[in-house]
C-alpha atoms as a PDB file:
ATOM      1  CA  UNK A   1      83.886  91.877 106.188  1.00  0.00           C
ATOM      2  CA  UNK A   2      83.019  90.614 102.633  1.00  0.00           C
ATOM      3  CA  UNK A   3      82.479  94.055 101.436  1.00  0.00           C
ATOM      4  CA  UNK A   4      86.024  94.633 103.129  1.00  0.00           C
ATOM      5  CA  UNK A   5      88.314  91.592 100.474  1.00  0.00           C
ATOM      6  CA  UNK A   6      86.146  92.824  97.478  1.00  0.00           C
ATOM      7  CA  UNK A   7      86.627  96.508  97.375  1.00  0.00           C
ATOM      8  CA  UNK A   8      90.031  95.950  99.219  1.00  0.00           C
ATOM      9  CA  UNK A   9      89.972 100.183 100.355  1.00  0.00           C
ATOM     10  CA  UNK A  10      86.736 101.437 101.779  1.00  0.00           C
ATOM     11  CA  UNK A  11      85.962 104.174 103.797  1.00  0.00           C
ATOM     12  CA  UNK A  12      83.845 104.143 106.786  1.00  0.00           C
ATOM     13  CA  UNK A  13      82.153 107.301 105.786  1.00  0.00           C
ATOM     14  CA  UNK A  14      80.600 108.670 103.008  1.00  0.00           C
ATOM     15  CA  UNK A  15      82.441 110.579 101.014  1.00  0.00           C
ATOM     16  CA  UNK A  16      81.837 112.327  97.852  1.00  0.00           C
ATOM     17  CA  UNK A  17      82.304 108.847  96.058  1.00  0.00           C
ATOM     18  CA  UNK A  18      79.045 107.468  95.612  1.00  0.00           C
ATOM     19  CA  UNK A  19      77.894 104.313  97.470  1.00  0.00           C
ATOM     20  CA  UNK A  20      81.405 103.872  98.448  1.00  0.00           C
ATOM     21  CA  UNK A  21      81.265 103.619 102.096  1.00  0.00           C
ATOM     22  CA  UNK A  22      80.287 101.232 105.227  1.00  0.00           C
ATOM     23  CA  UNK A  23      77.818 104.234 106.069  1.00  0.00           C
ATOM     24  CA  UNK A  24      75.945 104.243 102.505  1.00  0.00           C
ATOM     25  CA  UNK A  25      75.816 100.262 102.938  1.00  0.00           C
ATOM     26  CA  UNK A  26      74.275 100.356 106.594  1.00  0.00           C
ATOM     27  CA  UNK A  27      70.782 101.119 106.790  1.00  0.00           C
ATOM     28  CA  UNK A  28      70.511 104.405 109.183  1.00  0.00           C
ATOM     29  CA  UNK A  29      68.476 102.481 111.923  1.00  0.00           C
ATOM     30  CA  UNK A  30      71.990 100.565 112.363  1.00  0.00           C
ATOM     31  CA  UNK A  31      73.707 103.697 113.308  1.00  0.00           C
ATOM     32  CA  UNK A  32      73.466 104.324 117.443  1.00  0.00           C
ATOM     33  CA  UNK A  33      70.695 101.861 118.117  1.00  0.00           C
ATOM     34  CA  UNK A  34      70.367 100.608 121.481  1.00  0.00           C
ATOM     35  CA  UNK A  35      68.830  97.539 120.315  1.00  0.00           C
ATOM     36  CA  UNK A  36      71.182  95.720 117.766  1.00  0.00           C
ATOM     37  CA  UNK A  37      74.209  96.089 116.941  1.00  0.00           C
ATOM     38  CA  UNK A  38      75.964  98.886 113.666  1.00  0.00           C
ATOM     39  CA  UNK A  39      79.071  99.705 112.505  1.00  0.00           C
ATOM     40  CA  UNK A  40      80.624 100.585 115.714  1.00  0.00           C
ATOM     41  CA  UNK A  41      80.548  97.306 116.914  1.00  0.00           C
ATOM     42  CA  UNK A  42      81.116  95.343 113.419  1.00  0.00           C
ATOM     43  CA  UNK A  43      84.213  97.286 112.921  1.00  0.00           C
ATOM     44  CA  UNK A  44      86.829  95.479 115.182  1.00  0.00           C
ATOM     45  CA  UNK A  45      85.250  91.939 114.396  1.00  0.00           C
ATOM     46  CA  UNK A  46      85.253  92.815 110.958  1.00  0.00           C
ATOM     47  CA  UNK A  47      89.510  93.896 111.036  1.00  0.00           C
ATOM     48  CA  UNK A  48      89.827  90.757 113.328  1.00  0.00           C
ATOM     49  CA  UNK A  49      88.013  88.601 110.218  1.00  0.00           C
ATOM     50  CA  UNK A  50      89.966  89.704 107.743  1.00  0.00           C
ATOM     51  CA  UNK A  51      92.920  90.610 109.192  1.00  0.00           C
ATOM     52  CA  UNK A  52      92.566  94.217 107.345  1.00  0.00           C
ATOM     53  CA  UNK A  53      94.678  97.773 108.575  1.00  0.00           C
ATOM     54  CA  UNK A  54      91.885 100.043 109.780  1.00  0.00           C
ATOM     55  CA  UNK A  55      93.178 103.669 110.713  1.00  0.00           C
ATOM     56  CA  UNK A  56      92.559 107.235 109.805  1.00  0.00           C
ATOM     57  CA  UNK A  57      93.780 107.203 106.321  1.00  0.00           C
ATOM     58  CA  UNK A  58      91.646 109.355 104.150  1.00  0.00           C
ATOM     59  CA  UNK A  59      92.866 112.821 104.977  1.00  0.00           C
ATOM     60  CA  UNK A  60      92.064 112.589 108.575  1.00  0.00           C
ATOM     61  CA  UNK A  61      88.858 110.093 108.002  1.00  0.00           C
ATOM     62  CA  UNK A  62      88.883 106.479 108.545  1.00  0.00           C
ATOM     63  CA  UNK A  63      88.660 103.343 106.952  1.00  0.00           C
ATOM     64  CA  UNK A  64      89.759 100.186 106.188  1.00  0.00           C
ATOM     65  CA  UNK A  65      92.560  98.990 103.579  1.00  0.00           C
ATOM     66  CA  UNK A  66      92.328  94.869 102.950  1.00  0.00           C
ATOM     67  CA  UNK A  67      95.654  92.728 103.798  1.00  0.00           C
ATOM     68  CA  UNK A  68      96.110  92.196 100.083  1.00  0.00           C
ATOM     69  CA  UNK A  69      96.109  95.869  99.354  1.00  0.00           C
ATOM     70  CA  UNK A  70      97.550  97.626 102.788  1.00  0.00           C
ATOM     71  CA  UNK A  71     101.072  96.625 101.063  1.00  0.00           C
ATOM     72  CA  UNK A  72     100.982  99.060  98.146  1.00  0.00           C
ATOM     73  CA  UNK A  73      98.780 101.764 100.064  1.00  0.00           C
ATOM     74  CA  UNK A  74     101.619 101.522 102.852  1.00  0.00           C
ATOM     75  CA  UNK A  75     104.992 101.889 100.033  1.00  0.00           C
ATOM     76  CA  UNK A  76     103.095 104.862  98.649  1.00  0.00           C
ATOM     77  CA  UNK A  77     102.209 106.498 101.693  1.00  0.00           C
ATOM     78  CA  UNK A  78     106.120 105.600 102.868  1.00  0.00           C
ATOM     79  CA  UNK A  79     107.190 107.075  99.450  1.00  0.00           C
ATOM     80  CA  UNK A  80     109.709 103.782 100.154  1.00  0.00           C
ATOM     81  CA  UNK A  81     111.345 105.289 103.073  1.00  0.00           C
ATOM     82  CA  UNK A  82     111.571 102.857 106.392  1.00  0.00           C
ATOM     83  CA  UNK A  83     110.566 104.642 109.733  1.00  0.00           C
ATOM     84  CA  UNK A  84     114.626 105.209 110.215  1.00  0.00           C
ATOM     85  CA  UNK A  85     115.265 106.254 106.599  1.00  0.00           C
ATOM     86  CA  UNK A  86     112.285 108.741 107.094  1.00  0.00           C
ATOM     87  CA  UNK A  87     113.660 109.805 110.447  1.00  0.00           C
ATOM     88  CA  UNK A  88     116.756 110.539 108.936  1.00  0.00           C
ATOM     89  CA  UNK A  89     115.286 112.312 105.805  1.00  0.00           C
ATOM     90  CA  UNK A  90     113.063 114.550 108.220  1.00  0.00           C
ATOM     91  CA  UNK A  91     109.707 113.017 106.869  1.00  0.00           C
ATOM     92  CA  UNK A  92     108.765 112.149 110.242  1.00  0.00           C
ATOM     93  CA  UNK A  93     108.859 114.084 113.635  1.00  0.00           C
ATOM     94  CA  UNK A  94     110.672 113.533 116.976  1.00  0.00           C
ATOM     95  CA  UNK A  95     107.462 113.090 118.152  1.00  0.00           C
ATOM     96  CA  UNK A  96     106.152 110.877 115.656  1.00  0.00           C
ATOM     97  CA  UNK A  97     109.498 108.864 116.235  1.00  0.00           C
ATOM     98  CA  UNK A  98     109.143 108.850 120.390  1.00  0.00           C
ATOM     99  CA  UNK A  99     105.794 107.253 119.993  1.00  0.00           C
ATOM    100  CA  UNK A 100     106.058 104.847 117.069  1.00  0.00           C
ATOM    101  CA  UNK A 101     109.548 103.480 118.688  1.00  0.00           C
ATOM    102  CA  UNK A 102     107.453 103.086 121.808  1.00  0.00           C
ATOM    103  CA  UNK A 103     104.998 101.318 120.126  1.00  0.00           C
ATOM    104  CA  UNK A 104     107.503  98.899 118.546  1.00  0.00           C
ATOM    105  CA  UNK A 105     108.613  97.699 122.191  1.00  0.00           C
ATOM    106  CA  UNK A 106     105.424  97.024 123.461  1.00  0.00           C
ATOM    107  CA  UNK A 107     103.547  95.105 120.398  1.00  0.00           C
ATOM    108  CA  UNK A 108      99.778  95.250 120.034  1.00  0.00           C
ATOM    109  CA  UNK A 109      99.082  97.750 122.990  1.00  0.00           C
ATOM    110  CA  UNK A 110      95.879  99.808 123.109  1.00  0.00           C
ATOM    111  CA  UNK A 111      96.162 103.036 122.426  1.00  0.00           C
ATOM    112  CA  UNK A 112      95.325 104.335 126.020  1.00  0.00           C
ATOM    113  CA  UNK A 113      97.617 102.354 127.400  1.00  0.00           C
ATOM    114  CA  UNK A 114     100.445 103.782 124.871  1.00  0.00           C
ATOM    115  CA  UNK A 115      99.409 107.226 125.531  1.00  0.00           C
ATOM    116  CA  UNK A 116     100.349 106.673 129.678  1.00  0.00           C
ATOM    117  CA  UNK A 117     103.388 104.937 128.190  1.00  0.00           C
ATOM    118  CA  UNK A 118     104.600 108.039 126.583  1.00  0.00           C
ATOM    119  CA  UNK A 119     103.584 110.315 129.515  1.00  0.00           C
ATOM    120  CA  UNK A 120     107.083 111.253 129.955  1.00  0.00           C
ATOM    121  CA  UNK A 121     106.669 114.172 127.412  1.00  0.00           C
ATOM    122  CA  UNK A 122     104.528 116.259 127.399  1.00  0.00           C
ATOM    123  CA  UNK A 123     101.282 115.342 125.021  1.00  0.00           C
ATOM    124  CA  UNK A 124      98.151 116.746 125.333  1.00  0.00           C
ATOM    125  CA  UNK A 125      95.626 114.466 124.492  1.00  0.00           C
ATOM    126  CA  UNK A 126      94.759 116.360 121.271  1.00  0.00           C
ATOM    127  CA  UNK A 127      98.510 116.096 120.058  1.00  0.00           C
ATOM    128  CA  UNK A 128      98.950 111.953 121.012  1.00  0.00           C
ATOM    129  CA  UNK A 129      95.911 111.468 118.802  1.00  0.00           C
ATOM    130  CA  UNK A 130      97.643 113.841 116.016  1.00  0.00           C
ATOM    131  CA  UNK A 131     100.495 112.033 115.808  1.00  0.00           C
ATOM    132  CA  UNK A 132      98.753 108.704 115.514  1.00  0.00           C
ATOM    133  CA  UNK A 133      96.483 109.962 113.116  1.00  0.00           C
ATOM    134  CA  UNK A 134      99.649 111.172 111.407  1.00  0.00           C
ATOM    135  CA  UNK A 135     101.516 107.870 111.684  1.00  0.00           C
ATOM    136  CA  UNK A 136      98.281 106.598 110.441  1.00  0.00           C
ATOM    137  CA  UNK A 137      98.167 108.681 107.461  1.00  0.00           C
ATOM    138  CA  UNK A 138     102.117 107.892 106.781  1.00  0.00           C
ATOM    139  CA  UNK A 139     101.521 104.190 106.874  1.00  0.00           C
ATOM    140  CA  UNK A 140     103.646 103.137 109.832  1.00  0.00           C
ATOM    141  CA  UNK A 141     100.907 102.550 112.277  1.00  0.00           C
ATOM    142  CA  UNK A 142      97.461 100.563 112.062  1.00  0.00           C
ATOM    143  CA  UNK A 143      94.792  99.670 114.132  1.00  0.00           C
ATOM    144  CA  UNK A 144      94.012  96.368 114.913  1.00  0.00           C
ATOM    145  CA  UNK A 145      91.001  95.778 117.118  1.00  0.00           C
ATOM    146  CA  UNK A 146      88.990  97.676 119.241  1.00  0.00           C
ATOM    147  CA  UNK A 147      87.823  96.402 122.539  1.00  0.00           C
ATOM    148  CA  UNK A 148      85.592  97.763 125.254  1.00  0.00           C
ATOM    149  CA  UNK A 149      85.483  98.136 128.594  1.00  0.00           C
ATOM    150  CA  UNK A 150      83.158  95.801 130.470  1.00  0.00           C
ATOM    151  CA  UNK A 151      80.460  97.316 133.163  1.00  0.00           C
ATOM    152  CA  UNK A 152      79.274  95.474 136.350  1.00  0.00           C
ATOM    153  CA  UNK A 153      76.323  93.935 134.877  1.00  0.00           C
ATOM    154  CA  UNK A 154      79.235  92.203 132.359  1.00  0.00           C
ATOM    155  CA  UNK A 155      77.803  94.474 129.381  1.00  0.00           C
ATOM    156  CA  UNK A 156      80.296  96.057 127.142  1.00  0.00           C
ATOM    157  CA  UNK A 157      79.977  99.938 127.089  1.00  0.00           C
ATOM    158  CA  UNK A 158      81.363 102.862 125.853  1.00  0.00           C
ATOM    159  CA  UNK A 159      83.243 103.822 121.928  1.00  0.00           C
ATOM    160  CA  UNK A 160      85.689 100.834 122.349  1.00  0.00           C
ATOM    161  CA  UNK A 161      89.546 101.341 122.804  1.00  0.00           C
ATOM    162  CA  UNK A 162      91.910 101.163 119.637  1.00  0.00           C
ATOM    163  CA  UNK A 163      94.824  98.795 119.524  1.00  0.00           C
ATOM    164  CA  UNK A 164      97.414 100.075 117.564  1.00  0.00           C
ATOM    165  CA  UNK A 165     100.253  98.032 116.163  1.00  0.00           C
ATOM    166  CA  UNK A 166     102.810  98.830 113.508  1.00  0.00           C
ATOM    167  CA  UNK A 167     102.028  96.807 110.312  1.00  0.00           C
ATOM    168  CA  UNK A 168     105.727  94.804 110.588  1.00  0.00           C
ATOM    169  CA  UNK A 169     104.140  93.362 113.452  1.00  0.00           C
ATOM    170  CA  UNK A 170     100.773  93.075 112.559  1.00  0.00           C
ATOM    171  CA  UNK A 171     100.911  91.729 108.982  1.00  0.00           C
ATOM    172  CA  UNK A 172     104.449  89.732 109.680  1.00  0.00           C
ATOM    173  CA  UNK A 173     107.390  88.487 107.513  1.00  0.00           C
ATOM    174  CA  UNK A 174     105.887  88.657 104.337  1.00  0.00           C
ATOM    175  CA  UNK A 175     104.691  92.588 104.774  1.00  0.00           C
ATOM    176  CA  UNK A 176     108.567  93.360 105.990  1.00  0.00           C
ATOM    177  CA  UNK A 177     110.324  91.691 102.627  1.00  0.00           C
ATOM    178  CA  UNK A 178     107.973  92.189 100.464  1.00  0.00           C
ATOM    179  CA  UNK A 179     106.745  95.871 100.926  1.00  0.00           C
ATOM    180  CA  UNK A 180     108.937  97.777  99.088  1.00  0.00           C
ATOM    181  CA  UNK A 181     109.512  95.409  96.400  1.00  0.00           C
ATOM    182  CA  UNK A 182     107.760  97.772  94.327  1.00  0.00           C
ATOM    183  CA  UNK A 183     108.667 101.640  93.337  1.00  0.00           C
ATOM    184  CA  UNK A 184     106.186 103.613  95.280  1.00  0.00           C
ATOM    185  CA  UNK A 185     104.974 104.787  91.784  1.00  0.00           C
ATOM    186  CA  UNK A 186     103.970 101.619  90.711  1.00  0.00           C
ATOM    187  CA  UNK A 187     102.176 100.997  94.281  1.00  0.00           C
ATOM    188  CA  UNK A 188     100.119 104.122  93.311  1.00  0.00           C
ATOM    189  CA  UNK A 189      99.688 102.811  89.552  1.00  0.00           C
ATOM    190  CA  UNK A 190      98.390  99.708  91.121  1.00  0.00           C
ATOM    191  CA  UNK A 191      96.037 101.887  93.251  1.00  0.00           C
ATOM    192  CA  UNK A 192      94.408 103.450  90.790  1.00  0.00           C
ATOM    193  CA  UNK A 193      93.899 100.723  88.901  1.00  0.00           C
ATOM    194  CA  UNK A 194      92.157  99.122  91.673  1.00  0.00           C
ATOM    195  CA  UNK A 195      89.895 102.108  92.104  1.00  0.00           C
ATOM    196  CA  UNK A 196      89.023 102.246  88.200  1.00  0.00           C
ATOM    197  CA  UNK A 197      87.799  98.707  88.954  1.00  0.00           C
ATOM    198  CA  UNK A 198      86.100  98.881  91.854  1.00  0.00           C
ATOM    199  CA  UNK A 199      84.533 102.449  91.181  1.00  0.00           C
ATOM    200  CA  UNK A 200      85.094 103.653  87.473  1.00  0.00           C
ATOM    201  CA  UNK A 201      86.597 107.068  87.009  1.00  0.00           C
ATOM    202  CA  UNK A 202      88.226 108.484  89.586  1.00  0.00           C
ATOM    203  CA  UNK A 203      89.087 112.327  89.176  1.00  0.00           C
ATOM    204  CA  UNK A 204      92.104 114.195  90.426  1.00  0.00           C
ATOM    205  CA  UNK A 205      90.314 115.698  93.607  1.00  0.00           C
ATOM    206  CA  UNK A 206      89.172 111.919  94.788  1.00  0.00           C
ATOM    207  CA  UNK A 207      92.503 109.903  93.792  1.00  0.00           C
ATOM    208  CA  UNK A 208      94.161 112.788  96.187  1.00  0.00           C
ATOM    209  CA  UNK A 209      92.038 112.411  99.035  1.00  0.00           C
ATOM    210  CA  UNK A 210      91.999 108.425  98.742  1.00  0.00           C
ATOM    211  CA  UNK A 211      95.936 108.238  98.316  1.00  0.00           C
ATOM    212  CA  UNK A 212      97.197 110.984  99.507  1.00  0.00           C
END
């Protein structure tokens, strides 16, 4: 979580930046051990902690933004556009739009549960998770938790379920009036400042596949 507020975007994997990921900070005898608990279970405390987005980002890989930074990251990935300007300007799908709106009427909802909610048309279960991962990516959608289902010995098993919210609902009033008060330009400025900081030189090739 404290790794999380100081480097304010940080992947889960590793990724061609070095040391700049919550798998080059774990030791490997975290990863899948039956007898303590790694990243897979520190990930949905952690979001809960610091009240952080958490999605699939990073050109289809996941990670976490901090509250303080998920602002800028989200006008830049929005290019400024609402979900209804974007709509309109064909920078999101029907699809996209079908889910997202569905999203909006049921507030934090795991993702399985959204998934049966949109049964209606016809998603395969490769496509639902596309178009999150998309919304993801486009900075309309976040993940908020993950939570896991319980087995009869009251032992919590399995990857853990996602719940998704849209970060208007998540992050509240001061995310929805404040979030385009920048250009998305400057957002991205901002950005990249905050990588030179946390990182030092950042070429083309990894300012791309951090912002997009």
């Amino acid at each position: 979580a404290d790794r999380i507020q100081s480097s304010g975007i940080l992947p889960l994997f590793a990724n061609g930046i070095d040391g700049w990921s919550v798998e080059e900070a774990t030791p490997a005898s975290y990863w899948f051990s039956e007898d303590r608990d790694g990243p897979w279970e520190w990930k949905g405390p952690a979001i809960v902690k610091t009240h952080c987005a958490y999605g699939k980002f990073f050109n289809g890989k996941t990670g976490f933004i901090s509250r303080q930074w998920y602002p800028d990251f989200a006008n830049w990935r929005r290019k400024g556009y609402d979900f209804d300007a974007a709509l309109d300007d064909g920078l999101v799908t029907l699809s996209e739009s079908y889910v997202y709106e569905t999203l909006q009427r049921s507030g934090y909802i795991l993702s399985k549960d959204l998934k049966n909610l949109c049964r209606t048309r016809e998603f395969s279960r490769s496509s639902y998770a596309a178009i999150i991962a998309r919304l993801e990516r486009k900075g309309y959608v976040i993940t908020i938790n993950f939570e896991y289902d319980m087995g009869s010995d009251g032992r919590p098993y399995g990857w853990g379920n996602a719940r998704l919210a849209t970060p208007e609902q998540y992050f509240g009033s001061r995310f929805r009036e404040h979030v385009y008060d920048r250009t998305p330009e400057d957002s991205r400025r901002r950005l990249e400042a905050l990588l030179k900081r946390k990182i030092g030189i950042v070429g083309d090739r990894q300012k791309k596949w951090i912002l997009g």
